[in-house]
N, C-alpha and C. Protein backbone atom coordinates (compact mmCIF):
# COMPACT_ATOMS: atom_id res chain seq x y z
N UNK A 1 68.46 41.71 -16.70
CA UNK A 1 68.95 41.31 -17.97
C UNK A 1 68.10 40.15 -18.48
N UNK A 2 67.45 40.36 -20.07
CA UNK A 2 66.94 39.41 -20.37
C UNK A 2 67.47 38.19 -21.18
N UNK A 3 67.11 37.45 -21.40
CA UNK A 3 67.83 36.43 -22.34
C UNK A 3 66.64 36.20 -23.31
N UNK A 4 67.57 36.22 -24.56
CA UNK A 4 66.49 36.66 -25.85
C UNK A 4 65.75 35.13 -26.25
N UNK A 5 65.27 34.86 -26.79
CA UNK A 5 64.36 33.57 -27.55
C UNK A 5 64.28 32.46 -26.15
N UNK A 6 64.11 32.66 -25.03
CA UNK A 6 63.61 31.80 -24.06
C UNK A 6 61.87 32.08 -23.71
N UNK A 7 61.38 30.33 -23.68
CA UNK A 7 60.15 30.91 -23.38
C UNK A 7 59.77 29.96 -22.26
N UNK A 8 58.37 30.69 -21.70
CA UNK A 8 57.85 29.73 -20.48
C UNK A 8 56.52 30.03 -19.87
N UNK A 9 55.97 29.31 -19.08
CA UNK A 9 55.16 29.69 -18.96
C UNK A 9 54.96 30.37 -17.19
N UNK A 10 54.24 31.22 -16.65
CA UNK A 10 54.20 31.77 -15.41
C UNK A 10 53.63 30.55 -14.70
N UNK A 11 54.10 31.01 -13.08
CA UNK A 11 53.10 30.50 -11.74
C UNK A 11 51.86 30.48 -12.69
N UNK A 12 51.09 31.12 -12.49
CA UNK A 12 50.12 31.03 -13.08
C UNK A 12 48.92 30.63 -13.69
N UNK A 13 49.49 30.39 -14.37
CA UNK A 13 49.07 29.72 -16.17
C UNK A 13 49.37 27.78 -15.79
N UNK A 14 50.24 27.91 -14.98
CA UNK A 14 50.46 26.45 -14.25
C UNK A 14 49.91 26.14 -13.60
N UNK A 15 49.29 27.03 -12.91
CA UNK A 15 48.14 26.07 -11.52
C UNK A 15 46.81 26.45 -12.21
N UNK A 16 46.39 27.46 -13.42
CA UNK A 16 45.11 27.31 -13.92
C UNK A 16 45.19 26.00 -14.81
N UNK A 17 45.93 25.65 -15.37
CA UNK A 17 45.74 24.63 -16.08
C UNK A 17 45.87 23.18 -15.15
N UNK A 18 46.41 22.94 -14.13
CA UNK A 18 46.23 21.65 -13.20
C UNK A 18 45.04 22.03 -12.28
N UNK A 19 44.52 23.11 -12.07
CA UNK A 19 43.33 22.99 -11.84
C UNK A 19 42.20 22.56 -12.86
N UNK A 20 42.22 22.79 -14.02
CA UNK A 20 41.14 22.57 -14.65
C UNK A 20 41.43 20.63 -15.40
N UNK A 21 42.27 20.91 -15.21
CA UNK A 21 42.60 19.04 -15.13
C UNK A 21 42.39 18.08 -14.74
N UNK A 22 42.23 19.09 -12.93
CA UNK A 22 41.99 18.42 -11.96
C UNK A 22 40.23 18.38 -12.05
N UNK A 23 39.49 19.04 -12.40
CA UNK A 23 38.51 19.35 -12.77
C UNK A 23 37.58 18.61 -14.01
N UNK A 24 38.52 18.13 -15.08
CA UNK A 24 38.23 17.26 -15.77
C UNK A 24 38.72 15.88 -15.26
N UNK A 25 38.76 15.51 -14.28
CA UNK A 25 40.17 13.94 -13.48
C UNK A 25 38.73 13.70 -12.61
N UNK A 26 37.61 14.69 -12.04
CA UNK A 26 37.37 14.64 -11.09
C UNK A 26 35.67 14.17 -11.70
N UNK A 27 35.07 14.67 -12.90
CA UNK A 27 33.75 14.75 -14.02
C UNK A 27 33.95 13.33 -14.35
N UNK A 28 34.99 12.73 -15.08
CA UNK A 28 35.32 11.68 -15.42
C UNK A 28 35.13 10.78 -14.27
N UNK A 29 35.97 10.51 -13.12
CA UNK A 29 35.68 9.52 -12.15
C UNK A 29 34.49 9.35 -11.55
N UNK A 30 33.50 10.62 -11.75
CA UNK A 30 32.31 10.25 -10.77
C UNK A 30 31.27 9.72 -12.18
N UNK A 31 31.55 9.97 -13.46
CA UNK A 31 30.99 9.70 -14.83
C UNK A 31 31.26 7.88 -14.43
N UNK A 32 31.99 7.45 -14.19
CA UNK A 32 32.98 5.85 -14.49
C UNK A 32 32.61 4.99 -13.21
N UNK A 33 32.18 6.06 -11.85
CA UNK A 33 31.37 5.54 -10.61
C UNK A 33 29.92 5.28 -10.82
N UNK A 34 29.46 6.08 -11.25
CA UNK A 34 28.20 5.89 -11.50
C UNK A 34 27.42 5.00 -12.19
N UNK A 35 28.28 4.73 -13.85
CA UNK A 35 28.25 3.87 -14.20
C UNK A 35 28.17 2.57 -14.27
N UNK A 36 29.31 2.01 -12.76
CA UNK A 36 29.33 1.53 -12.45
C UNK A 36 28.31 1.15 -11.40
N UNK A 37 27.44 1.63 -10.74
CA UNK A 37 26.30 1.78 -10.38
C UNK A 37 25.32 1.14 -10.89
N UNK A 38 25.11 1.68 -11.55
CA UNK A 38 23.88 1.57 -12.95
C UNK A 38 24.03 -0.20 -12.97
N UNK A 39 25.40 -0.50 -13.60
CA UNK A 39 25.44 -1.64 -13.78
C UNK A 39 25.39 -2.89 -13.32
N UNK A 40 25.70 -2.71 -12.09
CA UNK A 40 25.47 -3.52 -10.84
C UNK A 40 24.12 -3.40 -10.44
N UNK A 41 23.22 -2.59 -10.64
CA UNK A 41 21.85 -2.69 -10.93
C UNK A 41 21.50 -1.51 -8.89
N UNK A 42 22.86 -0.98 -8.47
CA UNK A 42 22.68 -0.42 -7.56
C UNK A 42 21.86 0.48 -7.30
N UNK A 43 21.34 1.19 -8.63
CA UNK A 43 19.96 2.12 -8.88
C UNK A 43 18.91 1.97 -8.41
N UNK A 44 17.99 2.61 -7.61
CA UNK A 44 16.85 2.18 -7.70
C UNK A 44 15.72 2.84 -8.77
N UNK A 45 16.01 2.09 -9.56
CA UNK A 45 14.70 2.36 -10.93
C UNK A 45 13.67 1.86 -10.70
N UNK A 46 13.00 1.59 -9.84
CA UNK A 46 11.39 1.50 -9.25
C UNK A 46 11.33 2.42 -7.92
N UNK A 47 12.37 3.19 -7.43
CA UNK A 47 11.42 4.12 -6.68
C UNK A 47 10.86 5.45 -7.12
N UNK A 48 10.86 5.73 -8.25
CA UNK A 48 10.09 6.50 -8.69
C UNK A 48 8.86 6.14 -8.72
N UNK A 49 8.74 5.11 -9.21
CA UNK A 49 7.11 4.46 -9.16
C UNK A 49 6.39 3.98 -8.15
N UNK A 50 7.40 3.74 -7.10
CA UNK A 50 7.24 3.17 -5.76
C UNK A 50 6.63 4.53 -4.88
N UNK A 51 7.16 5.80 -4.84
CA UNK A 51 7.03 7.01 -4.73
C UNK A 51 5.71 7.67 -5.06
N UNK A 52 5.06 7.38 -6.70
CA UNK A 52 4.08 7.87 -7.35
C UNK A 52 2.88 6.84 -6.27
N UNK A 53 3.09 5.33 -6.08
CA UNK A 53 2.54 4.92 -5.67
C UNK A 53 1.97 4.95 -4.55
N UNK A 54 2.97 5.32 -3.95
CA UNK A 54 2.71 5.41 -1.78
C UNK A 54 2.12 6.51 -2.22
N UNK A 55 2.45 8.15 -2.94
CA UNK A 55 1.92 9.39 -2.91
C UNK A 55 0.42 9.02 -3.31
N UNK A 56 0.02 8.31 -4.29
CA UNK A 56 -1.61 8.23 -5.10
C UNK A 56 -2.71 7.85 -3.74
N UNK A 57 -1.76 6.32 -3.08
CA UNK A 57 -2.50 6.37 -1.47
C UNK A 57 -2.59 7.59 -0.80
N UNK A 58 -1.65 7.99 -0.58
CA UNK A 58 -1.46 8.80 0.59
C UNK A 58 -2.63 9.91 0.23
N UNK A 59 -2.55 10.55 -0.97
CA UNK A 59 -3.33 11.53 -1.19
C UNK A 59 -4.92 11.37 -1.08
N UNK A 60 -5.62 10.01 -1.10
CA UNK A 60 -6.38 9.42 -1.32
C UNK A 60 -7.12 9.29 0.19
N UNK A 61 -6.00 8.43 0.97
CA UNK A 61 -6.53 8.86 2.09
C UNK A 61 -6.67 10.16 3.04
N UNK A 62 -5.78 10.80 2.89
CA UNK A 62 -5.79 12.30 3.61
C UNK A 62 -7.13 12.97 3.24
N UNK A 63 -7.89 12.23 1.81
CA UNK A 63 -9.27 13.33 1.48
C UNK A 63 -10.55 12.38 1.98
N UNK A 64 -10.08 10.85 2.57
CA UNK A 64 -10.89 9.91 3.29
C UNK A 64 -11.63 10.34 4.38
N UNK A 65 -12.93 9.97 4.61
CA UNK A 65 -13.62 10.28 5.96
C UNK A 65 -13.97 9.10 7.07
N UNK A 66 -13.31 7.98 5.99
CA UNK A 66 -13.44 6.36 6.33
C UNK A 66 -12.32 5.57 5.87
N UNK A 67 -11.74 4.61 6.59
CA UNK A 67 -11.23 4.05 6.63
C UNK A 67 -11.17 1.92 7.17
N UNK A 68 -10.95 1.11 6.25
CA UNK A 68 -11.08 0.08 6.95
C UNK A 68 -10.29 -0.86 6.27
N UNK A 69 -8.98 -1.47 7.25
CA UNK A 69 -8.18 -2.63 6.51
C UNK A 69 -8.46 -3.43 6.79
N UNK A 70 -8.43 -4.50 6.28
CA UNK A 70 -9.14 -6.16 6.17
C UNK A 70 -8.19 -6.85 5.66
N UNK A 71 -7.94 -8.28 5.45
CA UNK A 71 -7.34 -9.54 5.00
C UNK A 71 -6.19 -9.35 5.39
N UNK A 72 -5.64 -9.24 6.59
CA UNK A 72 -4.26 -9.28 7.22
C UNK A 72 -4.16 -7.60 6.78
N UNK A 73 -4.44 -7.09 6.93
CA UNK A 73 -3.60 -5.92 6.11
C UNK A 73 -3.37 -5.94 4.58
N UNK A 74 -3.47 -6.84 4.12
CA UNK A 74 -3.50 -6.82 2.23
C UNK A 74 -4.25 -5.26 1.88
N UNK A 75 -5.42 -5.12 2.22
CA UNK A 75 -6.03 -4.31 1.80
C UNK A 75 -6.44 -3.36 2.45
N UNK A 76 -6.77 -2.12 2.02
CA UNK A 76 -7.17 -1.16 2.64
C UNK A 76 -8.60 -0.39 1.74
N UNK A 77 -9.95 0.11 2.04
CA UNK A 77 -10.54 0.54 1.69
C UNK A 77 -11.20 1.98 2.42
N UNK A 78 -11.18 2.71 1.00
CA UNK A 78 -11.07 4.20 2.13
C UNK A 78 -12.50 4.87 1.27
N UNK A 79 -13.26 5.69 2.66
CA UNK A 79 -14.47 6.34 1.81
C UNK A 79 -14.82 7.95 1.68
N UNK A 80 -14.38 8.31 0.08
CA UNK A 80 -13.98 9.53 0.04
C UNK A 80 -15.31 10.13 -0.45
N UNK A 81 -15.59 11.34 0.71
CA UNK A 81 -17.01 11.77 0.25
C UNK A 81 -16.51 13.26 -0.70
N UNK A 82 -17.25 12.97 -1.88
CA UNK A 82 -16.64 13.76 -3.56
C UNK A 82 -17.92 15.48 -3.11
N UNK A 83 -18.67 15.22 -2.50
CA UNK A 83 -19.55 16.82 -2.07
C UNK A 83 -18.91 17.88 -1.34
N UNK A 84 -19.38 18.98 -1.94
CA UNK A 84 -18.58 19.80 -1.43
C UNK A 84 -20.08 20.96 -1.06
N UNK A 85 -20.14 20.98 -0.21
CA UNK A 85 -20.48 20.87 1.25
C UNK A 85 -20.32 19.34 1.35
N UNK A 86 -19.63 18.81 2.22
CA UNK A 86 -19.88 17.23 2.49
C UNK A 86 -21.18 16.86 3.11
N UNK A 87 -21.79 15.56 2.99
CA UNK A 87 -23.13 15.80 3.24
C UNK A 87 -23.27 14.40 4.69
N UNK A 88 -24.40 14.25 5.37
CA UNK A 88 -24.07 13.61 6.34
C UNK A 88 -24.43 11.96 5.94
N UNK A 89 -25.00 11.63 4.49
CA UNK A 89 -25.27 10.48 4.50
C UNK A 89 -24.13 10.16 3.47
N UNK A 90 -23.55 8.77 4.01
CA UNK A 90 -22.63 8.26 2.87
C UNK A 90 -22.59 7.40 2.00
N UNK A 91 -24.23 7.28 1.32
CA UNK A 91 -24.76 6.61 0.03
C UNK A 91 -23.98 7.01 -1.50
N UNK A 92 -24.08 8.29 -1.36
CA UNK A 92 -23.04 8.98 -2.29
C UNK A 92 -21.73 9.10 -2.42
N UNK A 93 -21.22 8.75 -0.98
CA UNK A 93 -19.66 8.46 -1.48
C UNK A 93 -18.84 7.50 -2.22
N UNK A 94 -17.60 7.65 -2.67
CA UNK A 94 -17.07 7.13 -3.45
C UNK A 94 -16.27 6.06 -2.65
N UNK A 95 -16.16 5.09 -2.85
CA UNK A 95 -15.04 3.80 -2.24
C UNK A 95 -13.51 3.41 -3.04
N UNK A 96 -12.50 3.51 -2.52
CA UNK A 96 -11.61 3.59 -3.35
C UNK A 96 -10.71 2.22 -2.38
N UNK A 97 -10.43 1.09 -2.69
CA UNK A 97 -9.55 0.32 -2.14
C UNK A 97 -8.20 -0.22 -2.86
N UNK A 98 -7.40 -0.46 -2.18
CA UNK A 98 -5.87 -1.04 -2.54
C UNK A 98 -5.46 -2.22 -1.98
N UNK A 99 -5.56 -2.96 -2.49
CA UNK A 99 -4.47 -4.48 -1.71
C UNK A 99 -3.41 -4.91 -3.08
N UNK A 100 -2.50 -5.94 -1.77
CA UNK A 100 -1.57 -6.61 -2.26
C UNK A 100 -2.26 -7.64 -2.76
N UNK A 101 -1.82 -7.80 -3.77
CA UNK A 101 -1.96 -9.53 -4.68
C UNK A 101 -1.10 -10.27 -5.02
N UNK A 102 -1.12 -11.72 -4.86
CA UNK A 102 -0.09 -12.48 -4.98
C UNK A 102 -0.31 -12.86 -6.28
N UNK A 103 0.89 -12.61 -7.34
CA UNK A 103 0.27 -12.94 -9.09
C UNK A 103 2.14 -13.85 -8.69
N UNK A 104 1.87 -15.08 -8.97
CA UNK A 104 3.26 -15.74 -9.48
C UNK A 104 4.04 -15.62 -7.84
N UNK A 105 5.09 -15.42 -8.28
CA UNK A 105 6.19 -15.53 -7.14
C UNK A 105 6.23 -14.13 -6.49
N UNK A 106 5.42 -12.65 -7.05
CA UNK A 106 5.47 -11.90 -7.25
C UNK A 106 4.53 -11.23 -6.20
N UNK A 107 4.41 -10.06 -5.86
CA UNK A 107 3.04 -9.42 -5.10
C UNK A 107 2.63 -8.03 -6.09
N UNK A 108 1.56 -7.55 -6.84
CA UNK A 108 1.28 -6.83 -7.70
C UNK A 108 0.39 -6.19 -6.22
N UNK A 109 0.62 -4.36 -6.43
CA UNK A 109 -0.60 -3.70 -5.61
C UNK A 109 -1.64 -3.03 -6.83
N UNK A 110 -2.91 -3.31 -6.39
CA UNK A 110 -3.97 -3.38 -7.50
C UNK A 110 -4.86 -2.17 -6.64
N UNK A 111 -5.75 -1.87 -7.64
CA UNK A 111 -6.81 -0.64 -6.93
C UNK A 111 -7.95 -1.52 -7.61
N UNK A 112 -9.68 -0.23 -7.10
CA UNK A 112 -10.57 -0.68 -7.73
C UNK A 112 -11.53 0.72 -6.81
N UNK A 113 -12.26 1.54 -7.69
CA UNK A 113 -12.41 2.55 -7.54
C UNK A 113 -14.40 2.19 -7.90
N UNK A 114 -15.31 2.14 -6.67
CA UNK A 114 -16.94 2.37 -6.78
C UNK A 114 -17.33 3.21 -6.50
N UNK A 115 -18.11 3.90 -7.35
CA UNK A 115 -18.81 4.97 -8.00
C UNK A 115 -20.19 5.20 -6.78
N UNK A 116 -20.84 5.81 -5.95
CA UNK A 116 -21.95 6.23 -5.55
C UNK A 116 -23.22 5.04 -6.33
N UNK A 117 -24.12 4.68 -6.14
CA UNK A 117 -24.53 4.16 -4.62
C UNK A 117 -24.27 2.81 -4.32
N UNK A 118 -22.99 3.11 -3.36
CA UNK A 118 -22.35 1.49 -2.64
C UNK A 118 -22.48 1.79 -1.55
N UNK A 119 -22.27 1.01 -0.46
CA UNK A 119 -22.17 0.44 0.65
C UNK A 119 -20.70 0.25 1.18
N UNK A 120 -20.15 -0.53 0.56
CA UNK A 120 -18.63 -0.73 0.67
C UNK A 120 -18.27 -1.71 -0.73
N UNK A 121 -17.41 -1.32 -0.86
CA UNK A 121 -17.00 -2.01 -2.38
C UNK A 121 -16.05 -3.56 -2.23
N UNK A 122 -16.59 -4.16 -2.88
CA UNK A 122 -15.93 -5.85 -2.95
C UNK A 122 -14.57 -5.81 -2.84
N UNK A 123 -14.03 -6.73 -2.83
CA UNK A 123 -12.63 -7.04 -2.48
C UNK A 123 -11.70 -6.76 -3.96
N UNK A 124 -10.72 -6.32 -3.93
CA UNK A 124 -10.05 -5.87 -5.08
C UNK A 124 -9.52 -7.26 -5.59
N UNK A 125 -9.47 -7.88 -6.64
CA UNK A 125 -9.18 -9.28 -7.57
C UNK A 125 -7.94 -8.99 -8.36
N UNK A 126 -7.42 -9.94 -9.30
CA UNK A 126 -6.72 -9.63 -10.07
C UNK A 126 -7.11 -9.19 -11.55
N UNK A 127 -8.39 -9.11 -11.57
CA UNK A 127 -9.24 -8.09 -12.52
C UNK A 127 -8.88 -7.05 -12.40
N UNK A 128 -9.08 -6.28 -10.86
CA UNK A 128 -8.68 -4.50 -11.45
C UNK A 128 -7.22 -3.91 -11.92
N UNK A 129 -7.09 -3.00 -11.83
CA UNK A 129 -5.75 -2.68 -12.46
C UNK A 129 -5.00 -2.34 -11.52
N UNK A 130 -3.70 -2.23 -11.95
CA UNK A 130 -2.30 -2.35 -11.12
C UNK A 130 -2.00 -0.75 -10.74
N UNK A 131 -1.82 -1.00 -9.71
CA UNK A 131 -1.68 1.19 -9.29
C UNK A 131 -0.20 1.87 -9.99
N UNK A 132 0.88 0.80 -9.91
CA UNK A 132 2.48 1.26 -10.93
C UNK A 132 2.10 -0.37 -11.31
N UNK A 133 2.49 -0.22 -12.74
CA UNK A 133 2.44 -1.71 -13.50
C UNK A 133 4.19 -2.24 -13.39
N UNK A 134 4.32 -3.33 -12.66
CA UNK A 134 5.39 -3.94 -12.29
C UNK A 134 6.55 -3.87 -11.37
N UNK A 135 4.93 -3.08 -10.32
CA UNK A 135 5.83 -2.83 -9.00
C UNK A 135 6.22 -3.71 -8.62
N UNK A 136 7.86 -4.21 -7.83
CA UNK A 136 7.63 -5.39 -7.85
C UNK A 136 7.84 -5.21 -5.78
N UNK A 137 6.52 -5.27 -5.87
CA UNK A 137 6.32 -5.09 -4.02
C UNK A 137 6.47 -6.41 -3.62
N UNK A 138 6.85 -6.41 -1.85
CA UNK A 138 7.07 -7.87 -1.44
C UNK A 138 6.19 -7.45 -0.41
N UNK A 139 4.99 -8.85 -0.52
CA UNK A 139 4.11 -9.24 0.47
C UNK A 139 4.27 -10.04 1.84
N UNK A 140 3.66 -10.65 2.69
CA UNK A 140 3.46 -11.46 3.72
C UNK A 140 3.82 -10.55 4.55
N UNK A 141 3.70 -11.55 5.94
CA UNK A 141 4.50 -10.65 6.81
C UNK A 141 5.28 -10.24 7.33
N UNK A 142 5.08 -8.41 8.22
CA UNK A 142 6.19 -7.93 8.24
C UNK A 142 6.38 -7.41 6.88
N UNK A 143 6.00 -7.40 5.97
CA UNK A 143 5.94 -7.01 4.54
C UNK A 143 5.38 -5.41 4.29
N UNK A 144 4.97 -5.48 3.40
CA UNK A 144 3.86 -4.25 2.77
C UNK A 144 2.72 -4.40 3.15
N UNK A 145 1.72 -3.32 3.31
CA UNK A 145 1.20 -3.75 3.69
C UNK A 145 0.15 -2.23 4.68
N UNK A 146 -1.36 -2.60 4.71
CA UNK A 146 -1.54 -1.23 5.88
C UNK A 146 -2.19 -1.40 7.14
N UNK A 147 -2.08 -0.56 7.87
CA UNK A 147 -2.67 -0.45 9.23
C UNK A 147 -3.37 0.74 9.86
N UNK A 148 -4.63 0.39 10.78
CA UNK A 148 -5.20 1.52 11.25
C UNK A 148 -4.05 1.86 12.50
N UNK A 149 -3.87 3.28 12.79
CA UNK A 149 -3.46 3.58 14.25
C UNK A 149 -4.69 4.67 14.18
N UNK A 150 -4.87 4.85 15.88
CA UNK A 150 -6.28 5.22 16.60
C UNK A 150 -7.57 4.78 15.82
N UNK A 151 -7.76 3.80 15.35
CA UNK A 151 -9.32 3.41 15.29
C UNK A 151 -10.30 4.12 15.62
N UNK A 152 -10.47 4.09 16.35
CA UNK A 152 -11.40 4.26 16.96
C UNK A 152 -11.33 5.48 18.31
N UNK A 153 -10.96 6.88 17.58
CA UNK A 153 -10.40 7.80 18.84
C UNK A 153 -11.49 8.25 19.35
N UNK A 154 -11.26 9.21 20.45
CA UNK A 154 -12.47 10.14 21.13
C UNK A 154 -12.39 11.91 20.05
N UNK A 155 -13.37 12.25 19.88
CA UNK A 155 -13.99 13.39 19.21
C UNK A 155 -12.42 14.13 19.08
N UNK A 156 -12.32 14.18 17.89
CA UNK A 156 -10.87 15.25 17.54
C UNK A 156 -9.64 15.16 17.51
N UNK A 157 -9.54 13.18 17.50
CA UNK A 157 -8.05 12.38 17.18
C UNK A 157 -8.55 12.13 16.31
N UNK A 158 -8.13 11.96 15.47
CA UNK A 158 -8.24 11.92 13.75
C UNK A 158 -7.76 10.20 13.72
N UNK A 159 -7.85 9.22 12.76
CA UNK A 159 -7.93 8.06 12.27
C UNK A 159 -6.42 7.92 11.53
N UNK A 160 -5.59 7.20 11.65
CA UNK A 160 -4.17 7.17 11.14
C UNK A 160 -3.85 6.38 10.05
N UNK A 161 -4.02 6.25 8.74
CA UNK A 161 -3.73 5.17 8.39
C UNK A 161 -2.31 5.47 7.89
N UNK A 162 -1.29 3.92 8.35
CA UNK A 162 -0.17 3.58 7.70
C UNK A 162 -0.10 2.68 6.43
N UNK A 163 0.59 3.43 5.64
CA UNK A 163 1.25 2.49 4.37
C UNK A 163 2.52 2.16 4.65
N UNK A 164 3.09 1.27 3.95
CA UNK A 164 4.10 0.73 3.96
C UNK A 164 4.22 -0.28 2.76
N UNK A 165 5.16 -0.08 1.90
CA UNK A 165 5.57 -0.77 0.99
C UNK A 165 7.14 -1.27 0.94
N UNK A 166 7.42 -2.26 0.41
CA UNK A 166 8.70 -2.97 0.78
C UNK A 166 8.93 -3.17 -0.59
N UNK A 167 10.22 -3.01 -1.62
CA UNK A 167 9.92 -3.01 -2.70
C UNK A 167 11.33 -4.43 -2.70
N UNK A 168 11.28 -5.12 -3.62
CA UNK A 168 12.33 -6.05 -3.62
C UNK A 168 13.56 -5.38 -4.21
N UNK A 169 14.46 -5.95 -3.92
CA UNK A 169 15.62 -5.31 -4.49
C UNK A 169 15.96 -6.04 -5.54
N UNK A 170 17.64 -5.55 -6.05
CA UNK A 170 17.79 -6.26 -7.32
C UNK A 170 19.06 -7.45 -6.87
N UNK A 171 19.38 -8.22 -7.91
CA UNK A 171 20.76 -9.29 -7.41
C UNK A 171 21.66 -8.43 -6.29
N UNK A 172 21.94 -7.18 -6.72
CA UNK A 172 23.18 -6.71 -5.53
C UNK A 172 22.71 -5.43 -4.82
N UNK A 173 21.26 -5.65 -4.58
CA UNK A 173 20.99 -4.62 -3.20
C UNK A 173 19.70 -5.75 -2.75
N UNK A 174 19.42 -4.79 -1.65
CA UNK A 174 18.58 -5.09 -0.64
C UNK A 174 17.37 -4.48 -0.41
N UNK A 175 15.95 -5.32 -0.54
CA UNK A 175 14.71 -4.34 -0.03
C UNK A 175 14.87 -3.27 -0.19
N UNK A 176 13.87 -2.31 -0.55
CA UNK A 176 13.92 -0.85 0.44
C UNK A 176 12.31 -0.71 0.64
N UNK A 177 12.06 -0.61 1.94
CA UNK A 177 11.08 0.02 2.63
C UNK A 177 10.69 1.85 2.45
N UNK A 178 9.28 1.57 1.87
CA UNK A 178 8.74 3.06 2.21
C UNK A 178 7.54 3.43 2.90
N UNK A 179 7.85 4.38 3.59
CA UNK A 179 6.69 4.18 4.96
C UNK A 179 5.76 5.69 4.76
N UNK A 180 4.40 5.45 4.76
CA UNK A 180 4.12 6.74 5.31
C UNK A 180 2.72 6.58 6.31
N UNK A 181 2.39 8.09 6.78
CA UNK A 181 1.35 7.76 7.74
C UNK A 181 0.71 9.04 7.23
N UNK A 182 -1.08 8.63 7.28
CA UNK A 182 -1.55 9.78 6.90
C UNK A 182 -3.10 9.67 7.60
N UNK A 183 -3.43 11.33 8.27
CA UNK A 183 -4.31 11.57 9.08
C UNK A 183 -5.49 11.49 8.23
N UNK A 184 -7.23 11.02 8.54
CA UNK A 184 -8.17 10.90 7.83
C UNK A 184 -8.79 11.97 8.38
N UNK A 185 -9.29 12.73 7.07
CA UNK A 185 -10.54 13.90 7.73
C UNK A 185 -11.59 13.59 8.32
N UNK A 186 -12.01 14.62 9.06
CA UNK A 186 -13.12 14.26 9.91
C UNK A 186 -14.08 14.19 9.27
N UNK A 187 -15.25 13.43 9.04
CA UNK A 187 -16.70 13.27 8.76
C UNK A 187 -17.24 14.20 9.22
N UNK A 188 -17.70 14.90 8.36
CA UNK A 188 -18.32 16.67 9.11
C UNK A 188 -19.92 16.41 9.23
């Protein structure tokens, strides 16, 4: 028996609609977290650049046939031979180096890129240009910074160089360290 002019709604139609509620309850809070994020400066909006940066090394050395860090580790200079057949004298190769620089309270990482016929290329200054403009890397030690592992191996250990960059954080985070290690080709 029905009863006439009553209305309602099913099981149903009741749990699709507190699901999709729940669904909009759930877009919203992580929208209002995040935000909150952002604002507290918990983001890291320099590791993208921090990223582009370690990668521009990294790639740089992996096509290196030479390698040599100097001034504590500040700097690193790597010698990329551009022939293809590679050739056995390295008058023609290209020198590509990176160090830390101390500009202000600050450490800027700078490049400086010599063209064929060098020897080894001068020390990078605060003349050349900045590899990410306003990275804001932290120097000294224990810092950023690179290193040879195997120097000096026997025939068919490859030359290691480590990067490592330490980027400062903001008022309410902490450092973050990015590390990589990359094998040098062999001098054919």
């Amino acid at each position: 028996m029905k009863i006439r002019g009553t209305s309602g709604h099913t099981l149903l139609e009741i749990v699709i609609a507190s699901v999709l509620i729940g669904m909009i309850f759930v877009m919203i809070t992580t929208l209002y977290a995040t935000s909150l994020k952002f604002l507290r400066g918990d983001m890291a909006s320099n590791d993208l650049d921090t990223l582009l940066a370690l990668e521009t090394m990294a790639r740089n050395a992996s096509t290196s046939t030479d390698a040599v860090v100097d001034m504590g580790g500040s700097q690193l200079k790597l010698r990329i031979d551009t022939n293809n057949p590679s050739t056995a004298t390295a008058l023609d190769d290209q020198w590509v180096s990176y160090r830390f620089l101390r500009n202000g309270a600050a450490f800027e990482l700078r490049n400086r890129t010599v063209l064929p016929p060098a020897a080894a290329p001068a020390n990078v200054t605060v003349a050349d240009r900045e590899v990410v403009s306003g990275l804001p890397v932290l120097g000294g030690a224990g810092q950023s910074g690179f290193q040879l592992l195997n120097p000096s191996t026997p025939e068919g250990a490859p030359t290691v160089v480590q990067i490592m960059l330490v980027v400062s954080g903001t008022a309410n985070s902490q450092p973050r360290t990015f590390l990589t290690s990359v094998a040098l080709e062999r001098a054919k």
